[in-house]
Structures are given as structure tokens and as C-alpha cells.
N, C-alpha and C. Protein backbone atom coordinates (compact mmCIF):
# COMPACT_ATOMS: atom_id res chain seq x y z
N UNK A 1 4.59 7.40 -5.77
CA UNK A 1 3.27 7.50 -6.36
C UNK A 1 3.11 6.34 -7.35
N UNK A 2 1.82 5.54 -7.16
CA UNK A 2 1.71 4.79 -8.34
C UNK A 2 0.05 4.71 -8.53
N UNK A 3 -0.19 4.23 -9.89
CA UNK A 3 -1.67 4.11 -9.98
C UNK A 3 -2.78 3.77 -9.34
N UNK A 4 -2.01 2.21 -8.80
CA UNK A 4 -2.63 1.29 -8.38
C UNK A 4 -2.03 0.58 -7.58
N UNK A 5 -2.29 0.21 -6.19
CA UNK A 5 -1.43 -0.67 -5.18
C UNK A 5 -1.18 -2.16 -5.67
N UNK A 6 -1.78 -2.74 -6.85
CA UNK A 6 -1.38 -3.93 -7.28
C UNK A 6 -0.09 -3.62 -8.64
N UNK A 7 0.24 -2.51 -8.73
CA UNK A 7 1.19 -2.33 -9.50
C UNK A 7 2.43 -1.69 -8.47
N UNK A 8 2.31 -1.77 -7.58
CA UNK A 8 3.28 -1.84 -6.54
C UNK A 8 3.89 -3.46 -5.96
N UNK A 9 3.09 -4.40 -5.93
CA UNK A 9 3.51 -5.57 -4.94
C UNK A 9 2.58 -6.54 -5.84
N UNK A 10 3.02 -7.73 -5.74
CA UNK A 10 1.86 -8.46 -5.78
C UNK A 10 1.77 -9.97 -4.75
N UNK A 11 2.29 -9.75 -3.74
CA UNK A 11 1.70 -9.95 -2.21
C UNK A 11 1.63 -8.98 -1.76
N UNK A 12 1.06 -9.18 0.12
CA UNK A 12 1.28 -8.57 1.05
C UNK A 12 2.25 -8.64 1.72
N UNK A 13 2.64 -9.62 1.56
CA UNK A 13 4.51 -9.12 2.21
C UNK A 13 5.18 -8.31 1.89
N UNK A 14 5.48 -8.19 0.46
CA UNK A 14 6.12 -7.67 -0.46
C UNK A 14 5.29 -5.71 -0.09
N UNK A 15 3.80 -6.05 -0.23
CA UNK A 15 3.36 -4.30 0.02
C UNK A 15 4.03 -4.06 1.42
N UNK A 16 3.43 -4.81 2.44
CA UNK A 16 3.89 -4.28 4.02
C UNK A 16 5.33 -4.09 4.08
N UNK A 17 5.89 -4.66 3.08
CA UNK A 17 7.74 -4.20 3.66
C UNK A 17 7.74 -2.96 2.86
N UNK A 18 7.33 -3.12 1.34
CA UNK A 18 7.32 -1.72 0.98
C UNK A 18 7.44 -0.16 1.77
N UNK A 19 6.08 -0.59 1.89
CA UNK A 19 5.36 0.71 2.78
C UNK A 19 5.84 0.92 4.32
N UNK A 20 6.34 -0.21 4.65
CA UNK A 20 6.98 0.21 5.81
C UNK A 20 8.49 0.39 5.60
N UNK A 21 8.88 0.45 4.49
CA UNK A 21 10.29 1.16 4.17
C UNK A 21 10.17 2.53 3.95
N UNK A 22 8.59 2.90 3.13
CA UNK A 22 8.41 4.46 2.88
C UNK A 22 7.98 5.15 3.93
N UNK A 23 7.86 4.40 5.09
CA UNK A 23 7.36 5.42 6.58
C UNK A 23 8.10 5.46 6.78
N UNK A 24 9.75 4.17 6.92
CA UNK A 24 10.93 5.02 7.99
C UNK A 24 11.54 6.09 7.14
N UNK A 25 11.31 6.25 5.81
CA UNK A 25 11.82 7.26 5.24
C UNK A 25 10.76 8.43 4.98
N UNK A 26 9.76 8.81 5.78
CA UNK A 26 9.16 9.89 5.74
C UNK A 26 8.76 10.12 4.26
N UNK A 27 8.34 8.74 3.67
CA UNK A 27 7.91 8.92 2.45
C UNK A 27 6.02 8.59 2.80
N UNK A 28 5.22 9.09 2.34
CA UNK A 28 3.74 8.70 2.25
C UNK A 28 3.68 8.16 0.88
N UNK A 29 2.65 6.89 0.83
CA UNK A 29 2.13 6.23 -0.52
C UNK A 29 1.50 6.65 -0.83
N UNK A 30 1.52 7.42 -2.54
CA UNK A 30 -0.07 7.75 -3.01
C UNK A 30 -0.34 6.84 -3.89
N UNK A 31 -1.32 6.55 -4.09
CA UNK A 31 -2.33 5.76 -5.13
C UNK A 31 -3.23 6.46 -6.12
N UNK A 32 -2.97 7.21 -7.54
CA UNK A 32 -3.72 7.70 -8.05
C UNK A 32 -5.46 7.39 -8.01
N UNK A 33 -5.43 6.44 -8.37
CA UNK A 33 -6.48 5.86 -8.66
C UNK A 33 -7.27 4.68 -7.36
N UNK A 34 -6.60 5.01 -6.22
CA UNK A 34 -7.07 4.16 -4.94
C UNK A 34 -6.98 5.11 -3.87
N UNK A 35 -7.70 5.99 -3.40
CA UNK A 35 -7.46 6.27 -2.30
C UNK A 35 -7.16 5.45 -0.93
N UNK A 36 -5.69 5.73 -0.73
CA UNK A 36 -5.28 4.98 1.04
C UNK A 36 -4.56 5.71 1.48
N UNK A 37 -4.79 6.06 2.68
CA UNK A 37 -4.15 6.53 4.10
C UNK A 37 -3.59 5.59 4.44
N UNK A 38 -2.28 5.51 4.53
CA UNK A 38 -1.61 4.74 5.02
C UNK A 38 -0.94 5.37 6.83
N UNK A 39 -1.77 6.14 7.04
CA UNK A 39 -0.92 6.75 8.44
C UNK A 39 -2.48 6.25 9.22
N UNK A 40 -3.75 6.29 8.93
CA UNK A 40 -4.41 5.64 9.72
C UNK A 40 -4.72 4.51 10.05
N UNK A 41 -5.33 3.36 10.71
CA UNK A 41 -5.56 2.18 10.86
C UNK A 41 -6.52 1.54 9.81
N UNK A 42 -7.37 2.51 9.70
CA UNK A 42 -8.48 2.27 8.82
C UNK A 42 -8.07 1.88 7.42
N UNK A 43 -7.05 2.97 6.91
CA UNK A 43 -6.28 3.15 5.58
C UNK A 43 -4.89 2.35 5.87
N UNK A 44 -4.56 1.37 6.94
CA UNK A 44 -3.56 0.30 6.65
C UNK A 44 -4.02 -1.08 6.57
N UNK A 45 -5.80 -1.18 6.94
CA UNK A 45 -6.39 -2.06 6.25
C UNK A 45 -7.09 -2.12 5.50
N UNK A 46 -7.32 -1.17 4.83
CA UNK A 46 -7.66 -1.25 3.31
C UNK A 46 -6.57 -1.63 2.17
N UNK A 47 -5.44 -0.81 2.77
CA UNK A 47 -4.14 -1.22 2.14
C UNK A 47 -4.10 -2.66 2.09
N UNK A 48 -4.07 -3.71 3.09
CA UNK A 48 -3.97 -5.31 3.01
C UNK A 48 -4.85 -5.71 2.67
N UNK A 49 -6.05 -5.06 2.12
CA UNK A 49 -7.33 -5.99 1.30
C UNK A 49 -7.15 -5.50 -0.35
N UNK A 50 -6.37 -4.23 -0.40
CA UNK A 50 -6.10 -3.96 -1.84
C UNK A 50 -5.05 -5.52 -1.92
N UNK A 51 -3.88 -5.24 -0.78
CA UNK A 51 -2.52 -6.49 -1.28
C UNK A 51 -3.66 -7.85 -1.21
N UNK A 52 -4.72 -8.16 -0.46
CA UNK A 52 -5.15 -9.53 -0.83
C UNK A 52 -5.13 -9.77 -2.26
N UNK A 53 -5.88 -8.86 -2.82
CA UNK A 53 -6.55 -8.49 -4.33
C UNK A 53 -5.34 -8.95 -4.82
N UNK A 54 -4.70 -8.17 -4.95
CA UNK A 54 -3.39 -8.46 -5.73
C UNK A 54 -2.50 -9.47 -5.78
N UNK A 55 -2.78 -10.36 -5.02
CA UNK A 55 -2.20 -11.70 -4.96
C UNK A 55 -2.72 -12.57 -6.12
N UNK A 56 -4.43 -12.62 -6.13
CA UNK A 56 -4.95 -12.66 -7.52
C UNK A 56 -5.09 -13.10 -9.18
């Protein structure tokens, strides 16, 4: 769990390996303050326009 997906990564490399370390471990990302689905398509590209942001 974290607030904000730019206080997780600040690329998208850095988020996509993340988050694809917390799927092989049956972990889901929450974002207090960002809603993302990270199990749908929709909510794994919102996820890479939050990591654009955050490059920033």
C-alpha cells in the first residue's frame, strides 16, 4: 500500500518491475489516494501514465 504511485517509483521501469514482482507474489497494489486496478488493462494503463507523471 502506498499513497501515491509516484512515491513508489520514479520511472516506469522501476513501477513495471515493481508491480510485476507484486503479481508473481499474489500481492495487489493499492494506492490510497489513486485509484488503480492493476489486474485490468484499463488500470495497467493508467498505472504507466501515473509512472509517466512521475518521471517529472
Amino acid at each position: 500500500m502506498v499513497t501515491r504511485v509516484d512515491r513508489l517509483a520514479r520511472s516506469i521501469r522501476d513501477l513495471q518491475d515493481t508491480v510485476y514482482t507484486l503479481n508473481q507474489r499474489g500481492i495487489t497494489l493499492r494506492a490510497t489516494e489513486q485509484p488503480v486496478d492493476t489486474r485490468s488493462a484499463a488500470g495497467k494503463a493508467f498505472l504507466d501514465m501515473l509512472g509517466v507523471f512521475a518521471e517529472f
